[in-house]
Each structure stands twice: as structure tokens, then as C-alpha cells.
C-alpha atoms as a PDB file:
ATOM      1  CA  UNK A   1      14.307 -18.026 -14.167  1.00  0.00           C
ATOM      2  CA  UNK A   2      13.313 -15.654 -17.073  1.00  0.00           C
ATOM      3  CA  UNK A   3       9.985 -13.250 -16.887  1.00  0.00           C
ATOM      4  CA  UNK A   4       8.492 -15.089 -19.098  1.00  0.00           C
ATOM      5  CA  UNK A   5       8.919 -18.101 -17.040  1.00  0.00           C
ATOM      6  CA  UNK A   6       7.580 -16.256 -13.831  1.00  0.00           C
ATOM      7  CA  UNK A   7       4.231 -15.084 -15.225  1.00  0.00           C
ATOM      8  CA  UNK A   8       3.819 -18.474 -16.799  1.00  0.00           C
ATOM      9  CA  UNK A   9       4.178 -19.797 -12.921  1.00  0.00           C
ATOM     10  CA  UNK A  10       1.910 -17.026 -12.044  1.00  0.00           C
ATOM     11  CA  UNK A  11      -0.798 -17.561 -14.292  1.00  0.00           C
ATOM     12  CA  UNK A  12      -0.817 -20.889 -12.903  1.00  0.00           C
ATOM     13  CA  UNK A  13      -0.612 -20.011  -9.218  1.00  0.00           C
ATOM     14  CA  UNK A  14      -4.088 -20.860  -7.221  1.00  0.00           C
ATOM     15  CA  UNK A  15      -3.491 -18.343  -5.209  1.00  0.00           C
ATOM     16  CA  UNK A  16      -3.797 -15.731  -7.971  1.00  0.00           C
ATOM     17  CA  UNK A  17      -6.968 -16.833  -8.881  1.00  0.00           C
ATOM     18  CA  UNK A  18      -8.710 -17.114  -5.435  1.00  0.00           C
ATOM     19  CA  UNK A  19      -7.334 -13.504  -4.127  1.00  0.00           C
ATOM     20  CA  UNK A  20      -8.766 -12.402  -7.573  1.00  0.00           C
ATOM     21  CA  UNK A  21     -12.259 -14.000  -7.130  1.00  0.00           C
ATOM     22  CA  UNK A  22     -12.485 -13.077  -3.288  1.00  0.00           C
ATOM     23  CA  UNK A  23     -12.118  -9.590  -4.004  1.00  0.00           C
ATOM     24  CA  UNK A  24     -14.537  -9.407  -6.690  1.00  0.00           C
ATOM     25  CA  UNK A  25     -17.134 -11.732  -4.375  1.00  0.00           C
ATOM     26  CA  UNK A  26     -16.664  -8.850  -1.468  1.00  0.00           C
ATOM     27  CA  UNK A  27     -16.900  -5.893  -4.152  1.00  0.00           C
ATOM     28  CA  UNK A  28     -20.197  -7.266  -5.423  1.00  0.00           C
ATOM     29  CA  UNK A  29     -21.840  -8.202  -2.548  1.00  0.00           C
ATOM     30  CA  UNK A  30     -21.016  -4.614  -1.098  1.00  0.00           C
ATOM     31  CA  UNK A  31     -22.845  -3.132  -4.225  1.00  0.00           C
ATOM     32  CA  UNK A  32     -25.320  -6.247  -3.683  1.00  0.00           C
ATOM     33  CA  UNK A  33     -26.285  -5.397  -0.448  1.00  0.00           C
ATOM     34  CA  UNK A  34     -28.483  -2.270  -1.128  1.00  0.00           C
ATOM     35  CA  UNK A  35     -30.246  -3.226  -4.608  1.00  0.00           C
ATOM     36  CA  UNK A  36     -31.736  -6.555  -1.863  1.00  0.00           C
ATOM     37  CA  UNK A  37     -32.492  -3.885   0.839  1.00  0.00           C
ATOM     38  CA  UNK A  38     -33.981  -1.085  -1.152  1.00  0.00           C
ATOM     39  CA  UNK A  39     -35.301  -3.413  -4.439  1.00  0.00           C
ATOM     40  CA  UNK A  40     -37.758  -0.664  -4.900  1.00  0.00           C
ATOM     41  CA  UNK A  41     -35.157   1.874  -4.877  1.00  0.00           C
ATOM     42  CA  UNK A  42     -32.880   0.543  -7.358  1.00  0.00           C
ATOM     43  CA  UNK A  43     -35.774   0.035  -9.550  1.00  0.00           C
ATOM     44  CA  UNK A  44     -36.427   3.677  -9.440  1.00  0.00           C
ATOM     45  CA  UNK A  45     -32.904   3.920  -9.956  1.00  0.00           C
ATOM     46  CA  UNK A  46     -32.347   1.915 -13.108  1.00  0.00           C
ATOM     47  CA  UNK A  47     -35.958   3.370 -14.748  1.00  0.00           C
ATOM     48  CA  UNK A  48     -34.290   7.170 -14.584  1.00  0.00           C
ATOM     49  CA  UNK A  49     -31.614   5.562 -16.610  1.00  0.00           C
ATOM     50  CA  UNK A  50     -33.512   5.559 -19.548  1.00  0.00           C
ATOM     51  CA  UNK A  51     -32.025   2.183 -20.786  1.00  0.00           C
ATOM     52  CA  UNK A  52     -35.230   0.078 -21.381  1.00  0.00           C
ATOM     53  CA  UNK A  53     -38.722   1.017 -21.649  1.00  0.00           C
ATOM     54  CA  UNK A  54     -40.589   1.775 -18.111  1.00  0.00           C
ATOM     55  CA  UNK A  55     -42.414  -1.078 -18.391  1.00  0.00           C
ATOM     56  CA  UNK A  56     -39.899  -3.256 -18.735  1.00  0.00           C
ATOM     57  CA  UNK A  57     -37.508  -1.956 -16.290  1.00  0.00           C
ATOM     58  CA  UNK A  58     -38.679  -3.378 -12.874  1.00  0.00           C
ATOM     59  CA  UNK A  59     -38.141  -7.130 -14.674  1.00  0.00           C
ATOM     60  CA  UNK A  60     -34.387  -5.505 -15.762  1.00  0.00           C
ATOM     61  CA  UNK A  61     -33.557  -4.317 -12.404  1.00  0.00           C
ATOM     62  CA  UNK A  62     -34.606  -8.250 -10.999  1.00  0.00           C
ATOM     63  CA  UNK A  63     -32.758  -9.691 -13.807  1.00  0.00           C
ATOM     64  CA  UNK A  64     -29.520  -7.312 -13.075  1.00  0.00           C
ATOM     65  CA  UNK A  65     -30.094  -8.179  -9.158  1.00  0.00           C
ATOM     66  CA  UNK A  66     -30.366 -11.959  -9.658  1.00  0.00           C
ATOM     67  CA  UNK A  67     -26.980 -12.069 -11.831  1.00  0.00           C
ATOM     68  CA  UNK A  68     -25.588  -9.880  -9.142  1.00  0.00           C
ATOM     69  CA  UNK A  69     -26.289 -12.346  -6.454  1.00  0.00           C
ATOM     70  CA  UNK A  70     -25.600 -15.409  -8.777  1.00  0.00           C
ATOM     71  CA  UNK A  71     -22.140 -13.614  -9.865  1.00  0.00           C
ATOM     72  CA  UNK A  72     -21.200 -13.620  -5.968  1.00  0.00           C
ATOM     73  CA  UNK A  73     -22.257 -17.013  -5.287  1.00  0.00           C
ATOM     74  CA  UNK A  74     -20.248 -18.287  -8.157  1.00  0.00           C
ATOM     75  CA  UNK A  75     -17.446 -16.355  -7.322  1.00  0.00           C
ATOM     76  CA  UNK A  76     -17.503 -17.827  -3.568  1.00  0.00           C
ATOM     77  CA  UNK A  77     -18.257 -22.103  -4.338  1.00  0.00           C
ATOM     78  CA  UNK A  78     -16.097 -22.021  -7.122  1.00  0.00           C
ATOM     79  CA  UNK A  79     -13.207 -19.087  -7.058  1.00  0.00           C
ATOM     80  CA  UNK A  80     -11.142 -21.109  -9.125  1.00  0.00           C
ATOM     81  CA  UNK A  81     -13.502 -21.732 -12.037  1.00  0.00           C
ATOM     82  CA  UNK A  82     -12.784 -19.294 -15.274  1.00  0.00           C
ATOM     83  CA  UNK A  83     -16.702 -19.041 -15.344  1.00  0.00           C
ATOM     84  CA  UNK A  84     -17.444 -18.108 -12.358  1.00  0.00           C
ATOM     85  CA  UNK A  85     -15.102 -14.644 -12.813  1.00  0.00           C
ATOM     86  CA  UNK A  86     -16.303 -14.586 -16.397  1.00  0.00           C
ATOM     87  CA  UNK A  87     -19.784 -14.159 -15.016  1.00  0.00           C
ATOM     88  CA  UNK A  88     -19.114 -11.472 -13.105  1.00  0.00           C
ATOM     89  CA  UNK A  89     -16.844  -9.502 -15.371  1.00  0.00           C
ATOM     90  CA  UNK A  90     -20.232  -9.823 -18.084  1.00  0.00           C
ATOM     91  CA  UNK A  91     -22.448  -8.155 -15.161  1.00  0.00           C
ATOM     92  CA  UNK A  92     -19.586  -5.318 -14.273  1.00  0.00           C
ATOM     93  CA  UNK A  93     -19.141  -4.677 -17.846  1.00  0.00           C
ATOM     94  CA  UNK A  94     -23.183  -4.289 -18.362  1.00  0.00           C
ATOM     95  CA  UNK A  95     -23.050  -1.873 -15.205  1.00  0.00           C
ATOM     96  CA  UNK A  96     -20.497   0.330 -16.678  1.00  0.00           C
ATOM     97  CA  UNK A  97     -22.114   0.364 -19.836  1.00  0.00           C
ATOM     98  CA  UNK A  98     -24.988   1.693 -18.676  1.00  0.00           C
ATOM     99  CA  UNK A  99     -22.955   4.757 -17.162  1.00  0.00           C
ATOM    100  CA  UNK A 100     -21.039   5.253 -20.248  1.00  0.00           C
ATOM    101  CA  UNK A 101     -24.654   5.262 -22.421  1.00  0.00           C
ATOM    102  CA  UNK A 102     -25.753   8.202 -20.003  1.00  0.00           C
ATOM    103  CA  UNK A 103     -22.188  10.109 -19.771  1.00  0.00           C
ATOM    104  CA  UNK A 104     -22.215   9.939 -23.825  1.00  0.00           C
ATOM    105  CA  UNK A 105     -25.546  11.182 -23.072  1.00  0.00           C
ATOM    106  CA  UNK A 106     -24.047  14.291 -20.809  1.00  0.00           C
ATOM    107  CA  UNK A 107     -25.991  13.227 -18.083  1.00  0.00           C
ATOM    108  CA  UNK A 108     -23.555  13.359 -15.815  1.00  0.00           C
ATOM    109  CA  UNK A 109     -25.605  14.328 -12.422  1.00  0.00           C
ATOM    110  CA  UNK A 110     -27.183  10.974 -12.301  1.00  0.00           C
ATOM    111  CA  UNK A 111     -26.147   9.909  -8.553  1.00  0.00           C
ATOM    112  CA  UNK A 112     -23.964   6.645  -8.268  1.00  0.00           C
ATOM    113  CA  UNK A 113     -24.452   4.677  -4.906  1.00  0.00           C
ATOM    114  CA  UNK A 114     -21.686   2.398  -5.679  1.00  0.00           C
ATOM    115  CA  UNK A 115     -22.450  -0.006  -2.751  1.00  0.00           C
ATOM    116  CA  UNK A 116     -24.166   2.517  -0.871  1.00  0.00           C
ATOM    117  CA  UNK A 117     -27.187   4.310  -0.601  1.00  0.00           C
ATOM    118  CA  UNK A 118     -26.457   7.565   1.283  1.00  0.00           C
ATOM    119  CA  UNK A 119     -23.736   8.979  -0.870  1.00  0.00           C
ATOM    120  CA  UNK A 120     -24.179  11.716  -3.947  1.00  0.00           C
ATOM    121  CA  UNK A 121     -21.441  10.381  -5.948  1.00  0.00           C
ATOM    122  CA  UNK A 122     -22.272  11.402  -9.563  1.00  0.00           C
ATOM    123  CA  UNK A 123     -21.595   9.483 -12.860  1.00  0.00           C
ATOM    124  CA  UNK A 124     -17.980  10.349 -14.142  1.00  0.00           C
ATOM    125  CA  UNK A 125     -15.222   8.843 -16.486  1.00  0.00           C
ATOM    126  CA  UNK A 126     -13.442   7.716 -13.662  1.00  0.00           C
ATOM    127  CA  UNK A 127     -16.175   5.391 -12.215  1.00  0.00           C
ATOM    128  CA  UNK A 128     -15.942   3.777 -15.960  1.00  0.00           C
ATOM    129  CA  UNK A 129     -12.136   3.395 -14.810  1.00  0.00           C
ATOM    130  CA  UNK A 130     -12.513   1.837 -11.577  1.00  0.00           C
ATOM    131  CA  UNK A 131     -15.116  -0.760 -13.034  1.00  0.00           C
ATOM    132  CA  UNK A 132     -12.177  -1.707 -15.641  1.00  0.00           C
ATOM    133  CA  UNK A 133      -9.695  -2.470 -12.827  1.00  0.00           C
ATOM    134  CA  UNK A 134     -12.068  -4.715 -11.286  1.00  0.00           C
ATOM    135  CA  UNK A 135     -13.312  -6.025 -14.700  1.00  0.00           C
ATOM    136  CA  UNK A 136      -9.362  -6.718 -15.385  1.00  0.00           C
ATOM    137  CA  UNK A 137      -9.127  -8.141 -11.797  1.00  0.00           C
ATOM    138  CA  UNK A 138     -11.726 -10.931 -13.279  1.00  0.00           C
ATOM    139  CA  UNK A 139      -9.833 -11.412 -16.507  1.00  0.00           C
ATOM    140  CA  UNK A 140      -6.579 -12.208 -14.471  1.00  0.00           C
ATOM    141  CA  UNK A 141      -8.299 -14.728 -12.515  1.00  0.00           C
ATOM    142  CA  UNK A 142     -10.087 -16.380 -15.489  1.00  0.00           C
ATOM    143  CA  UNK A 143      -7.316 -16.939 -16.987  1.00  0.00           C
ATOM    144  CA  UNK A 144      -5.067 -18.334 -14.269  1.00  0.00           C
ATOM    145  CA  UNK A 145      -8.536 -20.078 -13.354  1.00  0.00           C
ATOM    146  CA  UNK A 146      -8.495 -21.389 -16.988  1.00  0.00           C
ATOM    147  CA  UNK A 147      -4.510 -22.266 -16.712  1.00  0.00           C
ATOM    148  CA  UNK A 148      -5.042 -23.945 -13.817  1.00  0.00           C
ATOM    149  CA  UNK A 149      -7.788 -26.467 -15.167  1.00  0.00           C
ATOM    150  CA  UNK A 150      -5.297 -26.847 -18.105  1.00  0.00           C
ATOM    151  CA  UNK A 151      -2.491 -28.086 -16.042  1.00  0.00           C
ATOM    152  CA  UNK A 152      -2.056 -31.657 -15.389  1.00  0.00           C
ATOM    153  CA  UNK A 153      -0.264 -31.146 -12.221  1.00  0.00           C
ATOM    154  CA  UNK A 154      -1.216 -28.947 -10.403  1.00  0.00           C
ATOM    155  CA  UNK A 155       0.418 -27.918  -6.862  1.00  0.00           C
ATOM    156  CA  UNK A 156      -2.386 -28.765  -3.782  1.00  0.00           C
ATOM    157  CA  UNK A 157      -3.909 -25.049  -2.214  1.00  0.00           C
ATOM    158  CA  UNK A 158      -2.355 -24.940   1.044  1.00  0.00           C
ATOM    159  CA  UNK A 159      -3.418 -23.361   4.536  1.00  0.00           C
ATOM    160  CA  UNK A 160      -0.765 -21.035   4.000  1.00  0.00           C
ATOM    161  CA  UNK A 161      -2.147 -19.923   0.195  1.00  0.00           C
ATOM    162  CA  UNK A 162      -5.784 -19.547   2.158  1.00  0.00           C
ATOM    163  CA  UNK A 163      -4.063 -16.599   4.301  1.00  0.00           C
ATOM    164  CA  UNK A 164      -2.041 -15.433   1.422  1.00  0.00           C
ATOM    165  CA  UNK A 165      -5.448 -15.492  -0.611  1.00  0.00           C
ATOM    166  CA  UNK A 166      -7.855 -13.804   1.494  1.00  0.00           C
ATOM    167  CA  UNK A 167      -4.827 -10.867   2.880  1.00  0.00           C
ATOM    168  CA  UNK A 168      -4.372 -10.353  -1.508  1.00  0.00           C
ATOM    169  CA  UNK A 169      -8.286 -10.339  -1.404  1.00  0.00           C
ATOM    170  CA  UNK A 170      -8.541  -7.418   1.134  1.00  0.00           C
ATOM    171  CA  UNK A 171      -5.514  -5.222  -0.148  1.00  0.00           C
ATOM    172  CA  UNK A 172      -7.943  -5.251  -3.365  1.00  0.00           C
ATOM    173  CA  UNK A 173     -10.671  -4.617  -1.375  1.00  0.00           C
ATOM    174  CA  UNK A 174      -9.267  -1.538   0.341  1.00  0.00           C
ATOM    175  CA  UNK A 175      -7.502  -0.120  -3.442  1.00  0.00           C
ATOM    176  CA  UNK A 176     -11.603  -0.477  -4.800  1.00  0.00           C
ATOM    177  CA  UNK A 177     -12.760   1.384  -1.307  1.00  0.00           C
ATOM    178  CA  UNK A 178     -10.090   3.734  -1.751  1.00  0.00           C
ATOM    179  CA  UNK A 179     -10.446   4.698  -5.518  1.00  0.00           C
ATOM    180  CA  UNK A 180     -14.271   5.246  -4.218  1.00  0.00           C
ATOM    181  CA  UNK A 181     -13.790   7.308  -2.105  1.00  0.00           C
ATOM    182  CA  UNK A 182     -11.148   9.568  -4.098  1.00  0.00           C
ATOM    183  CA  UNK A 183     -14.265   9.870  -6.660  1.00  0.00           C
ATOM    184  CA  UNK A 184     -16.654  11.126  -4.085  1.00  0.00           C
ATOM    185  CA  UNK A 185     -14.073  13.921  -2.547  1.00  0.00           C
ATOM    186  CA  UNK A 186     -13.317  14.680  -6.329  1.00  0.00           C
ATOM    187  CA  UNK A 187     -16.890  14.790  -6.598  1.00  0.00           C
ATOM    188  CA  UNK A 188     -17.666  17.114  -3.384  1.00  0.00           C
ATOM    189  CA  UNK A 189     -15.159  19.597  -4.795  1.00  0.00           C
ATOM    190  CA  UNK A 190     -17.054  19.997  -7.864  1.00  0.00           C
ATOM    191  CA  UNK A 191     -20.167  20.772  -6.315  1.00  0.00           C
ATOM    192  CA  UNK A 192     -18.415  23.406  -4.064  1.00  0.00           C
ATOM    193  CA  UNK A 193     -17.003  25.309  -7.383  1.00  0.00           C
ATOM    194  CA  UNK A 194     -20.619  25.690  -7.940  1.00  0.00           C
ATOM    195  CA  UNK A 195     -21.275  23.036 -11.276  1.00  0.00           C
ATOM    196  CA  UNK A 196     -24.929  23.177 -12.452  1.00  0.00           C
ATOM    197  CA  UNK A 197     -26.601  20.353 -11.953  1.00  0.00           C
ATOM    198  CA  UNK A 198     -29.071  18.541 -14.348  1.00  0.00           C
ATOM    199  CA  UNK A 199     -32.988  18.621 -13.920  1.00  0.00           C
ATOM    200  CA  UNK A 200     -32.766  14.996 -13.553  1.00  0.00           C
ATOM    201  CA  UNK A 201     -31.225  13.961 -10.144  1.00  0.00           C
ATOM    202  CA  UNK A 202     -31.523  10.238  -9.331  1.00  0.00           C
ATOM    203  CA  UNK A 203     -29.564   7.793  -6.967  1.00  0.00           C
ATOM    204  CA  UNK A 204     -27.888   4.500  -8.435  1.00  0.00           C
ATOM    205  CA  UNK A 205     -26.744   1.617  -6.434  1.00  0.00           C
ATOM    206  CA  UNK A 206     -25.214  -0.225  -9.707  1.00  0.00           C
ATOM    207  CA  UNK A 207     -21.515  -1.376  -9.161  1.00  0.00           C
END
């Protein structure tokens, strides 16, 4: 069988598109979590952004929240719909381009939650790169989502494609963790060569 002939199969595999969308449903919900606990907080948080104007920014951080949640739900009824990861991939890409409007702006010492609310992560090129991987992530399962609903035949999702599924689904899970938590020990060494920080600290809990 040729390679061309292998990712064809794969972008037509259900199990490629449910790992996909599982992973992105448990990396959004983890992000989720605090914005629902600490509403007020994340408010605060996306008002020292300086994206909209403050009166308008307690209505952005509710709209931002309720795609959120609506991203995750889609992600979980329908994991192989090409909408569904579309939908999220739109609200990770609006997260990381509010981080990339404030690093162009050199505000770098804007604290990132990233899922949670008690670390000092600060904003950082390489939280625009982790965002990418996960907004690829969603591409890939669009478009097997997408190549599925274009096949005429295609093979039933078995028991054994659930496992296969949700184990793909946590390896992701744990690379996203991981690449995290490299960012917040690259981070902590930073501050301990004794880098200024901005007159403006704030905590973030966007993805």
C-alpha cells in the first residue's frame, strides 16, 4: 500500500477523529473549569487585556465562556462532526490571538492560568505554539470528520476503536499537560535570573 494510500485510510479512520475531539473536549474543559468557578476573576482577567472597551468586557468574557462551554459540548455529542472541532479551533484561535495582540504589545508579564488559577505562568511565544498544536489537533479531526461524512461506506466504530480512541485522547492530553508545564519551569527560571517585570501584573485563565 503506498503513503498516499495510508493517509487517505487515515483521514478516513473514526478513530482519528474521536481521539482528536476527546482531547480537545478534556483540554477545554480543563481551561473551562476556572473561568465557571471564578467568572468574576476571568472578567478581571480579560478587562487588563485591553482588547475591548471596559464596558464591554464583562459581556466578552460571558460570550468567550459560553463558546467555551458550547465548544466542549459539541466536541463531546458529536466528536465526529467537522463543526463541532471547527468550533473549537475558532475559540482557541481567538484565545491565542489575544496573547499575540499583548506580546506584539511587549506585555509579556500578563499571567496565563492556562486551566488553572494558582500558577504565574506569563504570556510567551511558546504558549502561541502550544495553542497551534491543539488548534492543528482540531484541523486533523475536521477533516477526517469531514472525510468521514463524505464516504459512502464507512467502517462501523467498534468497542475496540472506543479504547483505542479515548487511550489516543489521553496521550494528547498528557503531551498538552506536559508542554504546560515545560512553559511554567521555563518560566520560573526567568524570574530567578532576575527579569523585570511590568507594572501591570494580571492572572488569565484563557486556554
Amino acid at each position: 500500500m503506498s503513503a498516499a494510500a495510508v493517509v487517505s485510510n487515515l483521514l478516513r479512520d473514526p478513530v482519528v477523529a474521536a481521539a482528536c475531539s476527546a482531547a480537545a473536549a478534556l483540554v477545554l474543559a480543563h481551561s473551562l473549569w476556572p473561568k465557571l468557578r471564578d467568572f468574576s476573576g476571568f472578567w478581571s482577567a480579560l478587562s487588563a487585556y485591553r482588547l475591548v472597551p471596559d464596558a464591554w468586557s464583562r459581556w466578552v468574557a460571558l460570550a468567550y465562556v459560553g463558546a467555551e462551554a458550547a465548544s466542549v459540548a459539541a466536541l463531546v455529542a458529536a466528536p465526529l462532526h467537522p463543526g463541532a472541532a471547527l468550533l473549537a479551533a475558532c475559540v482557541i484561535t481567538v484565545a491565542s490571538g489575544a496573547v499575540g495582540i499583548n506580546l506584539l504589545r511587549g506585555r509579556r508579564d500578563i499571567r496565563c492560568g492556562c486551566g488553572s488559577d494558582t500558577d504565574s505562568l506569563r504570556l510567551s511565544p511558546g504558549l502561541l505554539l502550544r495553542n497551534l498544536g491543539l488548534v492543528a489537533v482540531l484541523v486533523l479531526a475536521a477533516i477526517t470528520a469531514a472525510g468521514l461524512a463524505a464516504d459512502t461506506a464507512p467502517r462501523a466504530f467498534t468497542l475496540l476503536d472506543t479504547l483505542a480512541a479515548g487511550f489516543c485522547a489521553l496521550a494528547l492530553l498528557l503531551l498538552w499537560l506536559g508542554a504546560t508545564q515545560l512553559l511554567v519551569n521555563a518560566d520560573r527560571a526567568t524570574r530567578r535570573t532576575g527579569r523585570p517585570a511590568s507594572s501591570h501584573p494580571t492572572h488569565s485563565t484563557f486556554s
